[in-house]
C-alpha atoms as a PDB file:
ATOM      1  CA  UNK A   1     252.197 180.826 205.657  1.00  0.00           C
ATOM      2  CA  UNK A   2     249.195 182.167 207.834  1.00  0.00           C
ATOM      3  CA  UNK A   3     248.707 185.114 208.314  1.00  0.00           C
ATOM      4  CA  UNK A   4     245.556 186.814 210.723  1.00  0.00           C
ATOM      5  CA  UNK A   5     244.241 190.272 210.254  1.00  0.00           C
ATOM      6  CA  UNK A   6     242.343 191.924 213.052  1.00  0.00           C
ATOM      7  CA  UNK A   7     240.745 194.498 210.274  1.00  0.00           C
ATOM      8  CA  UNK A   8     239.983 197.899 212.022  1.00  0.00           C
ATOM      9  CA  UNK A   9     240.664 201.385 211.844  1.00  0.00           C
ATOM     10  CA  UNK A  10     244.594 201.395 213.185  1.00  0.00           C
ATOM     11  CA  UNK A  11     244.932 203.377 216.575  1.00  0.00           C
ATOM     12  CA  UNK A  12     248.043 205.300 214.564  1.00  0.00           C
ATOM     13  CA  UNK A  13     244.904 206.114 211.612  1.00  0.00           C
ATOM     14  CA  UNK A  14     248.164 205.266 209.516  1.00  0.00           C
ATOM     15  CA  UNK A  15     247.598 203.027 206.281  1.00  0.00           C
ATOM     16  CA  UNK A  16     248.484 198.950 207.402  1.00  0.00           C
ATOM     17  CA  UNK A  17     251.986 198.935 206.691  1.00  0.00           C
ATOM     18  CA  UNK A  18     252.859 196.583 202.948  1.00  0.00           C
ATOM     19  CA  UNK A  19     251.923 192.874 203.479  1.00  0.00           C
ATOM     20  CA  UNK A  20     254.347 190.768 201.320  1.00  0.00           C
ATOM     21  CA  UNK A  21     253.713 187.071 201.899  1.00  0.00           C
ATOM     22  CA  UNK A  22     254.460 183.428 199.352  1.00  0.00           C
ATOM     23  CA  UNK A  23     251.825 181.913 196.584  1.00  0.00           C
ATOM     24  CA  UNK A  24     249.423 180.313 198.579  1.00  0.00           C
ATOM     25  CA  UNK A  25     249.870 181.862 201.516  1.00  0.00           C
ATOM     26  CA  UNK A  26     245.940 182.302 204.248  1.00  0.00           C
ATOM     27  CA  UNK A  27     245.445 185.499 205.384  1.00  0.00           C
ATOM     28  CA  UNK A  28     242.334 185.184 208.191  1.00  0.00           C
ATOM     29  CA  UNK A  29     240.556 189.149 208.600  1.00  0.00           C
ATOM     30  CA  UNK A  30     238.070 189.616 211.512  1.00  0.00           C
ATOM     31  CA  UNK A  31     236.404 192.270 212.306  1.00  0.00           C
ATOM     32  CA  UNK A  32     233.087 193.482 213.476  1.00  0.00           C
ATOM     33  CA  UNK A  33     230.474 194.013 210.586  1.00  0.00           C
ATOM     34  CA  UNK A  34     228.556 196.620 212.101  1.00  0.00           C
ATOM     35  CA  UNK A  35     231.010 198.994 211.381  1.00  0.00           C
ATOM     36  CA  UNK A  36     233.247 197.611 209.150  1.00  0.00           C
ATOM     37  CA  UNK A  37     233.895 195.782 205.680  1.00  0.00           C
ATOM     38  CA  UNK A  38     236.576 194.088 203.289  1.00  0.00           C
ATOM     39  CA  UNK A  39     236.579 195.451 199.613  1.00  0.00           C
ATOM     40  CA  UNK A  40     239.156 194.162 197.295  1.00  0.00           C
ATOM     41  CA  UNK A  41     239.845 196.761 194.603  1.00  0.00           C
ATOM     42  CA  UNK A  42     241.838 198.074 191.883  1.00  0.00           C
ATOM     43  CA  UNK A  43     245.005 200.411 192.364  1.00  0.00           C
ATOM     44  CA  UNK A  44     243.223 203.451 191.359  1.00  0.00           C
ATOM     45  CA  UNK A  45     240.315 203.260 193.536  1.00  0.00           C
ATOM     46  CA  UNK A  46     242.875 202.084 196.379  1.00  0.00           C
ATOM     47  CA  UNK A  47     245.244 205.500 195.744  1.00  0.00           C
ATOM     48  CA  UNK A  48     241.483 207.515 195.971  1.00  0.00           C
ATOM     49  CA  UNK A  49     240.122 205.610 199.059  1.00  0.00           C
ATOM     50  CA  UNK A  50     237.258 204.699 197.080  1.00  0.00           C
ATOM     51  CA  UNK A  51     235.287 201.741 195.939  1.00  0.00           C
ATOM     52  CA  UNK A  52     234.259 201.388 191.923  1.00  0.00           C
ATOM     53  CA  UNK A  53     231.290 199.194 191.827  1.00  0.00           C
ATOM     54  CA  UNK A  54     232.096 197.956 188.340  1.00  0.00           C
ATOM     55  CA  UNK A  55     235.697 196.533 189.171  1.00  0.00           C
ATOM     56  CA  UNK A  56     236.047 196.113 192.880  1.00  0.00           C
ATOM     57  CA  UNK A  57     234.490 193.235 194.685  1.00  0.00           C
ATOM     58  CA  UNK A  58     233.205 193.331 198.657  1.00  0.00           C
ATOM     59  CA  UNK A  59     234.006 190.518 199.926  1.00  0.00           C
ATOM     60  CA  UNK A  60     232.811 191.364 203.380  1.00  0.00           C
ATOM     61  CA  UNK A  61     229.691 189.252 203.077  1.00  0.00           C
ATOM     62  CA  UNK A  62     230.891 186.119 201.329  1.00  0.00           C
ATOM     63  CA  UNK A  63     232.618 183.587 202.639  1.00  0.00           C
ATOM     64  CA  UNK A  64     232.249 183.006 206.343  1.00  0.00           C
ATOM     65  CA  UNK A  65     230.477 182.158 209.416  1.00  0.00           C
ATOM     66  CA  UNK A  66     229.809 185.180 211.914  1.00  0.00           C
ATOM     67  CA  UNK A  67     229.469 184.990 215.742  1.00  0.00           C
ATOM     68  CA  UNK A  68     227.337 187.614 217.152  1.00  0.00           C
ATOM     69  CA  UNK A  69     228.710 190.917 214.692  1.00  0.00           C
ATOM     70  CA  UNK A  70     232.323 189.613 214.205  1.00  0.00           C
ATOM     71  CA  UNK A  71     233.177 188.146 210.965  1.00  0.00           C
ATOM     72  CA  UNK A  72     236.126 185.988 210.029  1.00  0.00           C
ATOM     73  CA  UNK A  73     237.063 185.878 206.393  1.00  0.00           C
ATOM     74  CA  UNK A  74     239.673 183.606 204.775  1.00  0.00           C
ATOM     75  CA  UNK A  75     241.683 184.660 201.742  1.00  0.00           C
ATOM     76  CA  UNK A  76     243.851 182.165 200.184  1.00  0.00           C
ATOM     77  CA  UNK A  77     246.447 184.184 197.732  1.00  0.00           C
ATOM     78  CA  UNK A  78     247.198 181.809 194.891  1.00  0.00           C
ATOM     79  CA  UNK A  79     247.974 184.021 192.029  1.00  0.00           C
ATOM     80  CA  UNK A  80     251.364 186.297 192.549  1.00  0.00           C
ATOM     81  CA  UNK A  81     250.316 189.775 191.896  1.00  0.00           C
ATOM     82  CA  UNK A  82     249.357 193.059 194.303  1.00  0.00           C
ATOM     83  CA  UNK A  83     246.501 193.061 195.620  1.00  0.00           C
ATOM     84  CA  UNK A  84     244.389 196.421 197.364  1.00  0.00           C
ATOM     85  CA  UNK A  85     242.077 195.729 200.374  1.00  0.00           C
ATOM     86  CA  UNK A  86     239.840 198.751 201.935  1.00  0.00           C
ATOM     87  CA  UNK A  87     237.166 199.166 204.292  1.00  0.00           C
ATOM     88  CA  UNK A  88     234.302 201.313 201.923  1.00  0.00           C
ATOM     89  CA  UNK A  89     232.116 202.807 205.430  1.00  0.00           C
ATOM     90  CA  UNK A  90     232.869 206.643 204.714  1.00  0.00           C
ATOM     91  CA  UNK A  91     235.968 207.965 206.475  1.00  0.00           C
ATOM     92  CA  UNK A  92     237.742 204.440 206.973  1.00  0.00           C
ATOM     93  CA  UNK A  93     240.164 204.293 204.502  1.00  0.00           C
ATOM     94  CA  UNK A  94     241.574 207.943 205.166  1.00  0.00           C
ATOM     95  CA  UNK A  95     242.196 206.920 208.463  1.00  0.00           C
ATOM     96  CA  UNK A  96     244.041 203.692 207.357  1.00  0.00           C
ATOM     97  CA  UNK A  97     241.687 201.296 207.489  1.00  0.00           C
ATOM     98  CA  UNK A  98     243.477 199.839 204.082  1.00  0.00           C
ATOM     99  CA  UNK A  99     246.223 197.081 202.937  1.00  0.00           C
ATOM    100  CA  UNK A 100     248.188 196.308 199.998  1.00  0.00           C
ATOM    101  CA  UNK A 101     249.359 192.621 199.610  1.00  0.00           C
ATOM    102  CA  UNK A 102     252.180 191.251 197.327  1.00  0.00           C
ATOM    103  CA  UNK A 103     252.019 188.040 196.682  1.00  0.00           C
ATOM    104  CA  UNK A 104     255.319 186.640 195.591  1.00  0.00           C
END
């Protein structure tokens, strides 16, 4: 399964509604770099809209190529679990800008 993400603030500034998708399943985020970024973090720093730089991991930077500011990034979720995406920029993830993904 594919899934794409256009990561942004939503227009609703309500949190992305649960993402449940199978092992192994893409999920493609773009979004503009400028103003935005893709954290995956812990539970606890998810709950508190809040990064902790000794557990949680920006991946906003790492994997892919950019055109102009946008930035495509491709996840592949191999390992069931939950997982806890956020935007870090001040503000953005108490307006939404955040996901939770099962993996099943």
């Amino acid at each position: 399964m594919e899934t794409w993400i256009h990561w942004r603030i939503p227009y609703d500034k309500k949190e992305y509604p649960t993402l449940k998708v199978k092992k192994d399943s893409i999920i493609w985020w773009d979004f503009n770099n400028e103003h935005h970024n893709l954290n995956i973090v812990n539970e606890k720093s998810y709950n508190k809209n809040t990064i902790n730089d000794d557990t949680d991991i920006n991946i906003g930077k790492l994997v892919t190529p950019q055109h102009g500011n946008m930035q495509i990034i491709v996840t592949i979720m191999d390992e069931p679990g939950t997982y806890y995406f956020l935007c870090s920029i001040k503000g953005h993830a108490e307006l939404g800008h955040k996901i939770k993904i099962i993996v099943e």
